[in-house]
N, C-alpha and C. Protein backbone atom coordinates (compact mmCIF):
# COMPACT_ATOMS: atom_id res chain seq x y z
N UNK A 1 140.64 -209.30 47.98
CA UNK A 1 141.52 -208.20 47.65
C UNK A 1 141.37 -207.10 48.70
N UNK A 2 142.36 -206.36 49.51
CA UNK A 2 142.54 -205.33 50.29
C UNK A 2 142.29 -204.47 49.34
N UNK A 3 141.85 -203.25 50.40
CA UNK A 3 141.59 -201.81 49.48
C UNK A 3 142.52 -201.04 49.80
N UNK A 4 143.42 -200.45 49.21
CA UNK A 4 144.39 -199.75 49.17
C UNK A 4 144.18 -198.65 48.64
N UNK A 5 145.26 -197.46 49.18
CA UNK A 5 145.09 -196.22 48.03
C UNK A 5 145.18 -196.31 46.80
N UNK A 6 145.66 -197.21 46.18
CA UNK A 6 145.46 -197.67 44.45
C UNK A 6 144.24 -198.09 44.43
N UNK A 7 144.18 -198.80 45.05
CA UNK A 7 142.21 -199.03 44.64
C UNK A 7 141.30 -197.94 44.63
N UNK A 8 141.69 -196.58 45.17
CA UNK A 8 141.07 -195.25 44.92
C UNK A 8 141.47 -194.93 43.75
N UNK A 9 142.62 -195.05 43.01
CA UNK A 9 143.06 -194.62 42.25
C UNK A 9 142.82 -195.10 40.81
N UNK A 10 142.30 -196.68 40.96
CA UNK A 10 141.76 -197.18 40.12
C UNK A 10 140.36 -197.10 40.03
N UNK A 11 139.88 -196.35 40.84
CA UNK A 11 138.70 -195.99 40.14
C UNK A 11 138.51 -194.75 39.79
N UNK A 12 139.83 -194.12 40.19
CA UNK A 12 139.79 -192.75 39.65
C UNK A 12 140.27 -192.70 38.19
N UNK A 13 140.49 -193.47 37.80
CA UNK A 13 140.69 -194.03 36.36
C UNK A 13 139.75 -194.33 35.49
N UNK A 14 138.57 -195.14 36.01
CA UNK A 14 137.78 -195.44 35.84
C UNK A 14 136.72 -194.67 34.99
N UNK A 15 136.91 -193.36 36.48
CA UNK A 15 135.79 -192.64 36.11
C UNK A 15 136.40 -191.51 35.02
N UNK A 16 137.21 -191.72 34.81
CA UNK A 16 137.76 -190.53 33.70
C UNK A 16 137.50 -191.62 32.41
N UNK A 17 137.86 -193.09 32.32
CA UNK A 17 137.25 -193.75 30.91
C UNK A 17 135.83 -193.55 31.13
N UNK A 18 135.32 -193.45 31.77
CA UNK A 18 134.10 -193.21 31.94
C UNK A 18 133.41 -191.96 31.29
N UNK A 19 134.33 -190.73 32.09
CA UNK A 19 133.93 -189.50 31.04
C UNK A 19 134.26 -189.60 29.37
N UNK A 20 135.36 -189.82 29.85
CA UNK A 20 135.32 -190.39 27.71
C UNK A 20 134.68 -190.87 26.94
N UNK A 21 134.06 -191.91 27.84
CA UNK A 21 132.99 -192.29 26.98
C UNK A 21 131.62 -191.79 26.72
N UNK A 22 131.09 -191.59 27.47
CA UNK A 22 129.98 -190.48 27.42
C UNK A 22 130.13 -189.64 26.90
N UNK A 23 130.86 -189.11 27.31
CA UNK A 23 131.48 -187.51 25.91
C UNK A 23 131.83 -188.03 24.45
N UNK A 24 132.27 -188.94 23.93
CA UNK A 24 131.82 -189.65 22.78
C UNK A 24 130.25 -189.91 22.30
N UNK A 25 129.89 -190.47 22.86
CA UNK A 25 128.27 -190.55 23.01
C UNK A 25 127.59 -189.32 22.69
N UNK A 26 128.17 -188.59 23.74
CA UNK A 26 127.31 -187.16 23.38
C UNK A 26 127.34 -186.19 22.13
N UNK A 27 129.19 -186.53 21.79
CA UNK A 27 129.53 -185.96 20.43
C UNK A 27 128.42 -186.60 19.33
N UNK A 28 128.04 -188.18 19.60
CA UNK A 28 127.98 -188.75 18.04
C UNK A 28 125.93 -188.24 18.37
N UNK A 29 125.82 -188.28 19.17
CA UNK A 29 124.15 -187.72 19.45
C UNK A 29 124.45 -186.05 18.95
N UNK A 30 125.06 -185.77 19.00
CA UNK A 30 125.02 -183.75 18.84
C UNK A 30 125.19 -184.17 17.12
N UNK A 31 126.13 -184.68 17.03
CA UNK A 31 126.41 -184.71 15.04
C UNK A 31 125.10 -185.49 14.68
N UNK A 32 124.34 -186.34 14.64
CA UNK A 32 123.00 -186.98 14.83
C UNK A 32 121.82 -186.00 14.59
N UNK A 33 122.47 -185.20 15.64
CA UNK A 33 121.00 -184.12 16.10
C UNK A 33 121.92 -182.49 14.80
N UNK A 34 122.41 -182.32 14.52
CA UNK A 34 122.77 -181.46 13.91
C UNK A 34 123.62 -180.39 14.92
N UNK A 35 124.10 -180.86 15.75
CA UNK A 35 124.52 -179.96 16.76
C UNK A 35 125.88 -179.57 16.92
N UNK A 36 126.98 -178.55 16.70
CA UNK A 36 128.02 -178.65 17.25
C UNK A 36 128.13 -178.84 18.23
N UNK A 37 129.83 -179.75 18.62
CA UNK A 37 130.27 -179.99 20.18
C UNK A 37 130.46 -179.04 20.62
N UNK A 38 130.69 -177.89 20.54
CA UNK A 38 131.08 -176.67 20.87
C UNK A 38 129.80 -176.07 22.07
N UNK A 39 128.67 -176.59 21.01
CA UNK A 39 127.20 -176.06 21.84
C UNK A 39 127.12 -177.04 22.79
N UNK A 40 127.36 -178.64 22.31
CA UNK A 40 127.38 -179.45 23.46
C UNK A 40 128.19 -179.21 24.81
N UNK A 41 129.28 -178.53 24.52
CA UNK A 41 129.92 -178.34 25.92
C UNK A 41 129.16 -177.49 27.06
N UNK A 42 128.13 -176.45 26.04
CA UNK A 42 127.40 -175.35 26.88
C UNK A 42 126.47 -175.82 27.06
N UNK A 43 125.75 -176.98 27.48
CA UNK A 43 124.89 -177.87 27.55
C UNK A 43 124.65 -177.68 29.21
N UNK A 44 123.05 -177.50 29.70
CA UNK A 44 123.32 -176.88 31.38
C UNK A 44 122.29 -178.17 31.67
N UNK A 45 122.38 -178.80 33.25
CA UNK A 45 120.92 -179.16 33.73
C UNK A 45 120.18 -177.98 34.08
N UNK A 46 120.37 -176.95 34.40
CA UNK A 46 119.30 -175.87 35.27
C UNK A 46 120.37 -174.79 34.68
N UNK A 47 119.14 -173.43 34.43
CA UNK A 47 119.90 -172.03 34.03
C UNK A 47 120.92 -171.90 35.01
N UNK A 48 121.17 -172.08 36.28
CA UNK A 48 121.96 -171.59 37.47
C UNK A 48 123.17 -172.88 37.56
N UNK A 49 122.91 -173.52 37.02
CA UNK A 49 124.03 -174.73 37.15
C UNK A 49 125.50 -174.51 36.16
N UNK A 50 126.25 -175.18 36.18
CA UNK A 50 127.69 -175.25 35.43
C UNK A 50 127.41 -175.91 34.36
N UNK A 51 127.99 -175.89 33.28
CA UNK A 51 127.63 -176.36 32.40
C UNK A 51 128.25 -177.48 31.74
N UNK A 52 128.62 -178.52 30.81
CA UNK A 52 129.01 -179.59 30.38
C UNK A 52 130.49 -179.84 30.91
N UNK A 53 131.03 -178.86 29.81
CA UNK A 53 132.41 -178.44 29.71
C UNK A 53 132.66 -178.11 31.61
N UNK A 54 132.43 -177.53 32.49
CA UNK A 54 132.77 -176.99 33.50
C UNK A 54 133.27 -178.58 33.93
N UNK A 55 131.79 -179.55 34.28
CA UNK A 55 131.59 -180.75 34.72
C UNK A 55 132.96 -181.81 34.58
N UNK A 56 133.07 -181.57 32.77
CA UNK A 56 134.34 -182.37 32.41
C UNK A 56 135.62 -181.96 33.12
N UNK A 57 135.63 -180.94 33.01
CA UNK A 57 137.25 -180.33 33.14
C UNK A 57 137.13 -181.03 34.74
N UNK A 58 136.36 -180.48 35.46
CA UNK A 58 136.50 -180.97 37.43
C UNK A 58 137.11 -181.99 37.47
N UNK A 59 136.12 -183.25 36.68
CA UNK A 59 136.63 -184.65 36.58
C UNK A 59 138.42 -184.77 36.17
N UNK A 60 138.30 -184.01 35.27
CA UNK A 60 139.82 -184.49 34.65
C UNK A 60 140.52 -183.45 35.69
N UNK A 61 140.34 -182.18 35.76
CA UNK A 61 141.30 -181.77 36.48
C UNK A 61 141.91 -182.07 38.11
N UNK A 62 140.40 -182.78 38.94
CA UNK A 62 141.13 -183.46 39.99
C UNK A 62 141.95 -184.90 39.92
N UNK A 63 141.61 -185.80 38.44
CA UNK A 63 141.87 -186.39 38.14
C UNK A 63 143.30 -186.56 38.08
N UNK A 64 143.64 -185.66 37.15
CA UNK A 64 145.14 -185.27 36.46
C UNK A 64 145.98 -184.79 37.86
N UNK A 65 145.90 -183.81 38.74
CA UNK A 65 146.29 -182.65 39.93
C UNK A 65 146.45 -183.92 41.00
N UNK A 66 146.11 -185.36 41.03
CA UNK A 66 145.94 -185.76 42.23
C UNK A 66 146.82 -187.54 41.92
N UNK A 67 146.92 -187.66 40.86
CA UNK A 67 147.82 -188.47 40.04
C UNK A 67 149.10 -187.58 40.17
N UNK A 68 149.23 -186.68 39.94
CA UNK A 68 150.47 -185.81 40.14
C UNK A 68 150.92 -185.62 41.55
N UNK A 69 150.10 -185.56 42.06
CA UNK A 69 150.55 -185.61 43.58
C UNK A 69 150.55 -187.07 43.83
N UNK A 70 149.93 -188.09 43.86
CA UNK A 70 150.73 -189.13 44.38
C UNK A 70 151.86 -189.62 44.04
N UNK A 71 152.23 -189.18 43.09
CA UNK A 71 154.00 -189.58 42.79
C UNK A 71 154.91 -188.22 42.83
N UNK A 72 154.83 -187.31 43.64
CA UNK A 72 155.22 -186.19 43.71
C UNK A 72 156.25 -185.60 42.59
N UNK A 73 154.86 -185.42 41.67
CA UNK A 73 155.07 -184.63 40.17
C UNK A 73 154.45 -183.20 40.46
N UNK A 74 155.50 -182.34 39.31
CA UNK A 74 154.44 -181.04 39.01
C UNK A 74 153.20 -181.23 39.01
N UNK A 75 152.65 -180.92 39.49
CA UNK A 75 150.94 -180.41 39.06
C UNK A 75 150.88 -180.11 37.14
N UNK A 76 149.87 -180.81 36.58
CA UNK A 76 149.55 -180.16 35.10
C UNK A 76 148.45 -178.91 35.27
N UNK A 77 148.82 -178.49 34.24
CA UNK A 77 147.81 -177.33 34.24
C UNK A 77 146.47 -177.83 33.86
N UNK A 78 145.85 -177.24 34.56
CA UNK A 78 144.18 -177.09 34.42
C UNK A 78 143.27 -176.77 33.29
N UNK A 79 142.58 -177.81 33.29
CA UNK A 79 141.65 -177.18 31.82
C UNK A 79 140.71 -176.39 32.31
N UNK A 80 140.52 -174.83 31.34
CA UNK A 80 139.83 -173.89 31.73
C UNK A 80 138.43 -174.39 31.21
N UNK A 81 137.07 -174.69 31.73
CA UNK A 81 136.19 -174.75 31.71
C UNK A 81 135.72 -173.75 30.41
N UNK A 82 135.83 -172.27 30.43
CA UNK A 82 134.68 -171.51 29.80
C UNK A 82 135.43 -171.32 28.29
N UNK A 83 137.06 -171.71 27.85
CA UNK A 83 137.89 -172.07 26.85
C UNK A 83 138.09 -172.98 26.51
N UNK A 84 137.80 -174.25 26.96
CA UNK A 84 137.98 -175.36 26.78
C UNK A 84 137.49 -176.00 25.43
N UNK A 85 138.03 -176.52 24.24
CA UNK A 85 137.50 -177.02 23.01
C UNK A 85 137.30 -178.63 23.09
N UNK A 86 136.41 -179.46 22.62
CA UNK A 86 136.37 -180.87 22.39
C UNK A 86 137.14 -181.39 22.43
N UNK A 87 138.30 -181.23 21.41
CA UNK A 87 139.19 -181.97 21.14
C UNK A 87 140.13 -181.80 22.18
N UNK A 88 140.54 -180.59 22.61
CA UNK A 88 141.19 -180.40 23.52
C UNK A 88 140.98 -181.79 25.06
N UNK A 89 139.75 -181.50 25.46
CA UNK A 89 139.23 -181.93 26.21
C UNK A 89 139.50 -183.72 26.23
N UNK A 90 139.38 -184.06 24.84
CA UNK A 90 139.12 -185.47 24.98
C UNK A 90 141.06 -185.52 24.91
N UNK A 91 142.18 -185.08 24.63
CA UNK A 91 142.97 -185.41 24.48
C UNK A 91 143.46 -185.03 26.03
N UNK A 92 143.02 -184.26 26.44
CA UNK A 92 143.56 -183.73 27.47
C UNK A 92 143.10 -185.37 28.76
N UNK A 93 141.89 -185.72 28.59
CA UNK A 93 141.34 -187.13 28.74
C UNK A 93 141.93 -187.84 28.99
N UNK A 94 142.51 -188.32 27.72
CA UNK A 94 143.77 -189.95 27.01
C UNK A 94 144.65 -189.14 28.15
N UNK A 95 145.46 -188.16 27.90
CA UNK A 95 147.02 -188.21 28.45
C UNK A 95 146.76 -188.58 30.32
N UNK A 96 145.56 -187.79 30.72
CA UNK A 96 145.13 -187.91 32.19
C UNK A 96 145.06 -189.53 32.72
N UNK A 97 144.38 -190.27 31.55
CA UNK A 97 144.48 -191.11 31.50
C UNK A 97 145.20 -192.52 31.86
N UNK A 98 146.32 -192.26 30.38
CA UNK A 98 147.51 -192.83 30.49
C UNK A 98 148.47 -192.75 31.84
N UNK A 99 148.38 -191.57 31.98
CA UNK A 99 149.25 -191.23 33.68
C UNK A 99 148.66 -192.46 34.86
N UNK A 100 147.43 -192.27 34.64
CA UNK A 100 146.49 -192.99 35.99
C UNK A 100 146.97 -194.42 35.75
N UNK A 101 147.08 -195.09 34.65
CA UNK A 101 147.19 -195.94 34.45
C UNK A 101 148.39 -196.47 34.54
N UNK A 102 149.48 -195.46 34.48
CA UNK A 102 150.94 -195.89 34.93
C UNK A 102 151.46 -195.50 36.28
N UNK A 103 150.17 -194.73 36.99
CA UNK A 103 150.90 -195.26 38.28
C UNK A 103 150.81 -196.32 39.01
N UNK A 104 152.31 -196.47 39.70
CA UNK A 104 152.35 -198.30 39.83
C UNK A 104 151.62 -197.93 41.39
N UNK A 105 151.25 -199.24 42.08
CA UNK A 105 150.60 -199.45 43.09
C UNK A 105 151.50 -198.86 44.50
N UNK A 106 153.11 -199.51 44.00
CA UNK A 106 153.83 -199.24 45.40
C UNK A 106 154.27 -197.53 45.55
N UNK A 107 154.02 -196.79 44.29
CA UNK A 107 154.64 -195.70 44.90
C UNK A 107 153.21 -194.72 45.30
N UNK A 108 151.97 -195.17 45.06
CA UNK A 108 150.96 -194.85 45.52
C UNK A 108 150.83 -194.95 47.28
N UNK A 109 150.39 -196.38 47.48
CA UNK A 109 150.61 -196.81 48.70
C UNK A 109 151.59 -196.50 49.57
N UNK A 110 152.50 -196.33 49.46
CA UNK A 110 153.81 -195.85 50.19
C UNK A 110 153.59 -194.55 50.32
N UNK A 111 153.24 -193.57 49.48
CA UNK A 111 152.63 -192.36 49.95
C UNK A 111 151.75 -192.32 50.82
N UNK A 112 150.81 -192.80 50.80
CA UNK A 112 149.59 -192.93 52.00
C UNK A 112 149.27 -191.87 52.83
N UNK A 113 150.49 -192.38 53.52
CA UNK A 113 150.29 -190.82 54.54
C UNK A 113 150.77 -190.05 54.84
N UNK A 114 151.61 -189.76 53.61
CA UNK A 114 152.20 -188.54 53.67
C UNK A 114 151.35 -186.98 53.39
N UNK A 115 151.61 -186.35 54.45
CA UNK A 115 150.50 -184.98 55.00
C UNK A 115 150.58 -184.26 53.42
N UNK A 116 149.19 -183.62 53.05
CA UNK A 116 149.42 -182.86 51.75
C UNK A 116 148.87 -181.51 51.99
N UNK A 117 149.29 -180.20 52.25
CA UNK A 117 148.26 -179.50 52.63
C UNK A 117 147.81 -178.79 50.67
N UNK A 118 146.77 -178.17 51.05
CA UNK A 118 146.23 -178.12 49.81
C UNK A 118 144.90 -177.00 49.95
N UNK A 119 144.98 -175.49 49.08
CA UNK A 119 144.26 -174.73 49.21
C UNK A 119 143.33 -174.92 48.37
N UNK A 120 141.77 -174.83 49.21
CA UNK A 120 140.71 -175.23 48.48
C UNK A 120 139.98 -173.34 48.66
N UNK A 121 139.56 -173.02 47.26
CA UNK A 121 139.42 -171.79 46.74
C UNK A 121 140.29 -170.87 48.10
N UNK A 122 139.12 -170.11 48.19
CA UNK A 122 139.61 -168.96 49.48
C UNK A 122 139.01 -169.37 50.67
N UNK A 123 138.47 -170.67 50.87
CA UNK A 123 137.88 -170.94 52.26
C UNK A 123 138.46 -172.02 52.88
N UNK A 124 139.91 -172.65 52.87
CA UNK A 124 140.86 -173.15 53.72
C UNK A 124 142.12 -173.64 52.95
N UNK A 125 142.47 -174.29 53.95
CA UNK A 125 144.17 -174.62 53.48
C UNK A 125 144.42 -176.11 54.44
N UNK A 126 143.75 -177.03 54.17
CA UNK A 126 143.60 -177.89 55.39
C UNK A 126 144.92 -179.23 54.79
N UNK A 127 146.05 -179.46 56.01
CA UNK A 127 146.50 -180.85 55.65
C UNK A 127 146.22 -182.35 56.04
N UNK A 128 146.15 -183.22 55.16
CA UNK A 128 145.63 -184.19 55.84
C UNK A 128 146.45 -185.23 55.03
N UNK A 129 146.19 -186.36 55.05
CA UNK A 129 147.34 -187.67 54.50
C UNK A 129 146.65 -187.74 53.20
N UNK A 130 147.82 -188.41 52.17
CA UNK A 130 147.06 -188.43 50.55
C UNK A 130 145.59 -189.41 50.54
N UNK A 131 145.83 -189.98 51.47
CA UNK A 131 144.65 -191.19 51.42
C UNK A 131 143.23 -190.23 51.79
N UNK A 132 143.36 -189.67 53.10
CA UNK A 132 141.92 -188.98 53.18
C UNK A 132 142.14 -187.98 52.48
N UNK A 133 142.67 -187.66 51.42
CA UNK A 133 142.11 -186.78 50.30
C UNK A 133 141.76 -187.54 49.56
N UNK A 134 142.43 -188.43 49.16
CA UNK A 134 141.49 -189.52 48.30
C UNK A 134 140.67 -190.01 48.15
N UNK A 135 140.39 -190.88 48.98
CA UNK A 135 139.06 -191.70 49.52
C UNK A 135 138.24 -190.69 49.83
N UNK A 136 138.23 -189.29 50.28
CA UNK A 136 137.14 -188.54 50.72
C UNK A 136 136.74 -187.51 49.63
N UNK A 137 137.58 -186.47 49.60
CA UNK A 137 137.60 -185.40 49.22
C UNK A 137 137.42 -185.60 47.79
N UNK A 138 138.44 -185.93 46.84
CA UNK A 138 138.46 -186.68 45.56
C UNK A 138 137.67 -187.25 45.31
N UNK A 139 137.27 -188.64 46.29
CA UNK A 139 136.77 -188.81 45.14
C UNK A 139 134.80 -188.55 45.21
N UNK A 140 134.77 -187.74 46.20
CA UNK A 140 133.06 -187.40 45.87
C UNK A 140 133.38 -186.37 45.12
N UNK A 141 134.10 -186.01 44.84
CA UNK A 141 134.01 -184.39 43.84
C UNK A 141 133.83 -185.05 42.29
N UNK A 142 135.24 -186.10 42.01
CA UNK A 142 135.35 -186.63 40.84
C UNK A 142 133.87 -187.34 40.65
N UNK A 143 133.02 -187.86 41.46
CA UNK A 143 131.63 -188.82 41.12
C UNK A 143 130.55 -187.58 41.12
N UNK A 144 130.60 -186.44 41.93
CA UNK A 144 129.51 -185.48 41.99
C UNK A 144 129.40 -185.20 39.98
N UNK A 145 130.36 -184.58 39.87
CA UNK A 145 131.25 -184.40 38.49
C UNK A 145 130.72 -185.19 37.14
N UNK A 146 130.81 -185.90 37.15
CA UNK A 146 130.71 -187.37 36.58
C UNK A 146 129.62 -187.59 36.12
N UNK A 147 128.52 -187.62 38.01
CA UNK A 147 127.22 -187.87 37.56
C UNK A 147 126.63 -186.32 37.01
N UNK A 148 126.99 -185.05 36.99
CA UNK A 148 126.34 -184.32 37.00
C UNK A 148 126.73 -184.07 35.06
N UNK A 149 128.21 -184.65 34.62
CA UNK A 149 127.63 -184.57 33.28
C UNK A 149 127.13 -186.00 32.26
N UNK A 150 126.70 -186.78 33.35
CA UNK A 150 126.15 -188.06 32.20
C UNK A 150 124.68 -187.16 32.86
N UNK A 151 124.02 -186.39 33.83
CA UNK A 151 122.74 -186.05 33.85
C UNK A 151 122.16 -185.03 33.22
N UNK A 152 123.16 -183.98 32.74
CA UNK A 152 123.18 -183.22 31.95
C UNK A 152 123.19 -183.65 30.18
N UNK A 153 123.57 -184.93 29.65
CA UNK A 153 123.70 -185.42 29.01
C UNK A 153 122.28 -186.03 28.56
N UNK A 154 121.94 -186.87 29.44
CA UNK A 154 120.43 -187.40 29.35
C UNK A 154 119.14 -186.20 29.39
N UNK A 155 119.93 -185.53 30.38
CA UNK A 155 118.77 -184.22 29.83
C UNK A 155 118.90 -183.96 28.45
N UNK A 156 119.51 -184.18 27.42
CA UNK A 156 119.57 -182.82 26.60
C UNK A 156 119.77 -184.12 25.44
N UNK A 157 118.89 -185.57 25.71
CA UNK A 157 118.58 -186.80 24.84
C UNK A 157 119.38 -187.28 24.41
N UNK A 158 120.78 -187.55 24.71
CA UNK A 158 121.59 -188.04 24.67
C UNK A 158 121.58 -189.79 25.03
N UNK A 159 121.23 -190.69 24.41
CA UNK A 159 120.72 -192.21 24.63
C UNK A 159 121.78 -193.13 25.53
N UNK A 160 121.68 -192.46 26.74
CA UNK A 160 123.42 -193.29 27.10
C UNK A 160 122.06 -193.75 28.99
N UNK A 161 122.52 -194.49 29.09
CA UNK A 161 121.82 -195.46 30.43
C UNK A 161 123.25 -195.38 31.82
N UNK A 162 122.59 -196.63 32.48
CA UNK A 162 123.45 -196.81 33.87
C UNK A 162 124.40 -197.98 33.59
N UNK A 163 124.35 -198.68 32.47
CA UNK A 163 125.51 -199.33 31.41
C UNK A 163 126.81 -198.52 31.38
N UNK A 164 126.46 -197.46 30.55
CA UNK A 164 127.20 -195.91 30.24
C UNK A 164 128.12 -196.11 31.38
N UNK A 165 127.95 -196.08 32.36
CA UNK A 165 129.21 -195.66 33.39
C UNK A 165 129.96 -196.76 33.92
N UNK A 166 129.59 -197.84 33.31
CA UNK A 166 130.90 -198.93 33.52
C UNK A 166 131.32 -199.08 32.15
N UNK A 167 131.71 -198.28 31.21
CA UNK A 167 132.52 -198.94 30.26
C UNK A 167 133.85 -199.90 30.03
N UNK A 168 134.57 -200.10 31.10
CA UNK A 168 135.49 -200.80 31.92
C UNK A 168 134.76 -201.95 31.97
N UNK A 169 133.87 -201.95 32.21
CA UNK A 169 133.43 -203.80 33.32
C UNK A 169 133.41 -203.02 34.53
N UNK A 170 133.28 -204.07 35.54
CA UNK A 170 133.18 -204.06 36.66
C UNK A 170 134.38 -204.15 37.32
């Protein structure tokens, strides 16, 4: 099998069933432990770090923002990290989801290289083809993300392993 920009994209899929699932996990360990999800979202690895909820939203929101751009859709709006509710979150999940999963391969690929420029906070505005935002940019943010809330998760005894992140298969 060739690797294509859908093959970025399918694992950018991936890793969002991925957050779902763990964030399930973590819900049924917090109700377990007597804990609201609410507190679970404010769940930190280190006082100075971002916290659960921040972690999730990144995942889904480059997730969602970059599915929209390869089929040149509106942008969805962003889940706010420090407002963000459970439920919200996990639905906001499914729909991010479902999208990833219906984009077809050819109108991915055929984008490729088409130039995207794209402002990252206040420290550039750089364009480059959808693919090296993909393959680069995307997707270490979406895995930094990812791993930083299944580690935040295990910190805080949540029983989920290196299983946990292929809920898919392979």
């Amino acid at each position: 099998m060739a690797i294509t920009l859908h093959s970025y994209f399918e694992g950018l899929e991936r890793s969002l069933a991925t957050l779902d699932h763990i964030l399930a996990k973590g819900a049924a360990h917090a109700a377990e432990q007597g804990v609201d999800v609410a507190d679970m979202l404010g769940w930190r690895l280190a006082a100075d770090m971002h916290p659960l909820s921040f972690q999730a939203c990144v995942v889904r929101n480059f997730v969602a923002s970059w599915v929209a751009r390869a089929q040149g859709a509106e942008l969805p709006a962003d889940l706010v990290w420090e407002t963000v509710d459970f439920a919200t979150l996990r639905t906001a999940i499914a729909d991010s989801l479902a999208a990833a999963r219906a984009l077809g391969a050819d109108v991915v690929n055929a984008a490729a290289d088409q130039p995207m420029t794209v402002k990252i906070g206040d420290i550039m505005e750089p364009t480059l083809p959808l693919e090296r935002w993909v393959s680069v940019f995307v997707r270490v943010n979406v895995d930094f993300h990812l791993s930083m809330a299944y580690a935040i998760m295990r910190h805080h005894g949540v029983p989920i392993g290196k299983l946990d992140m292929f809920p898919t298969g392979l």
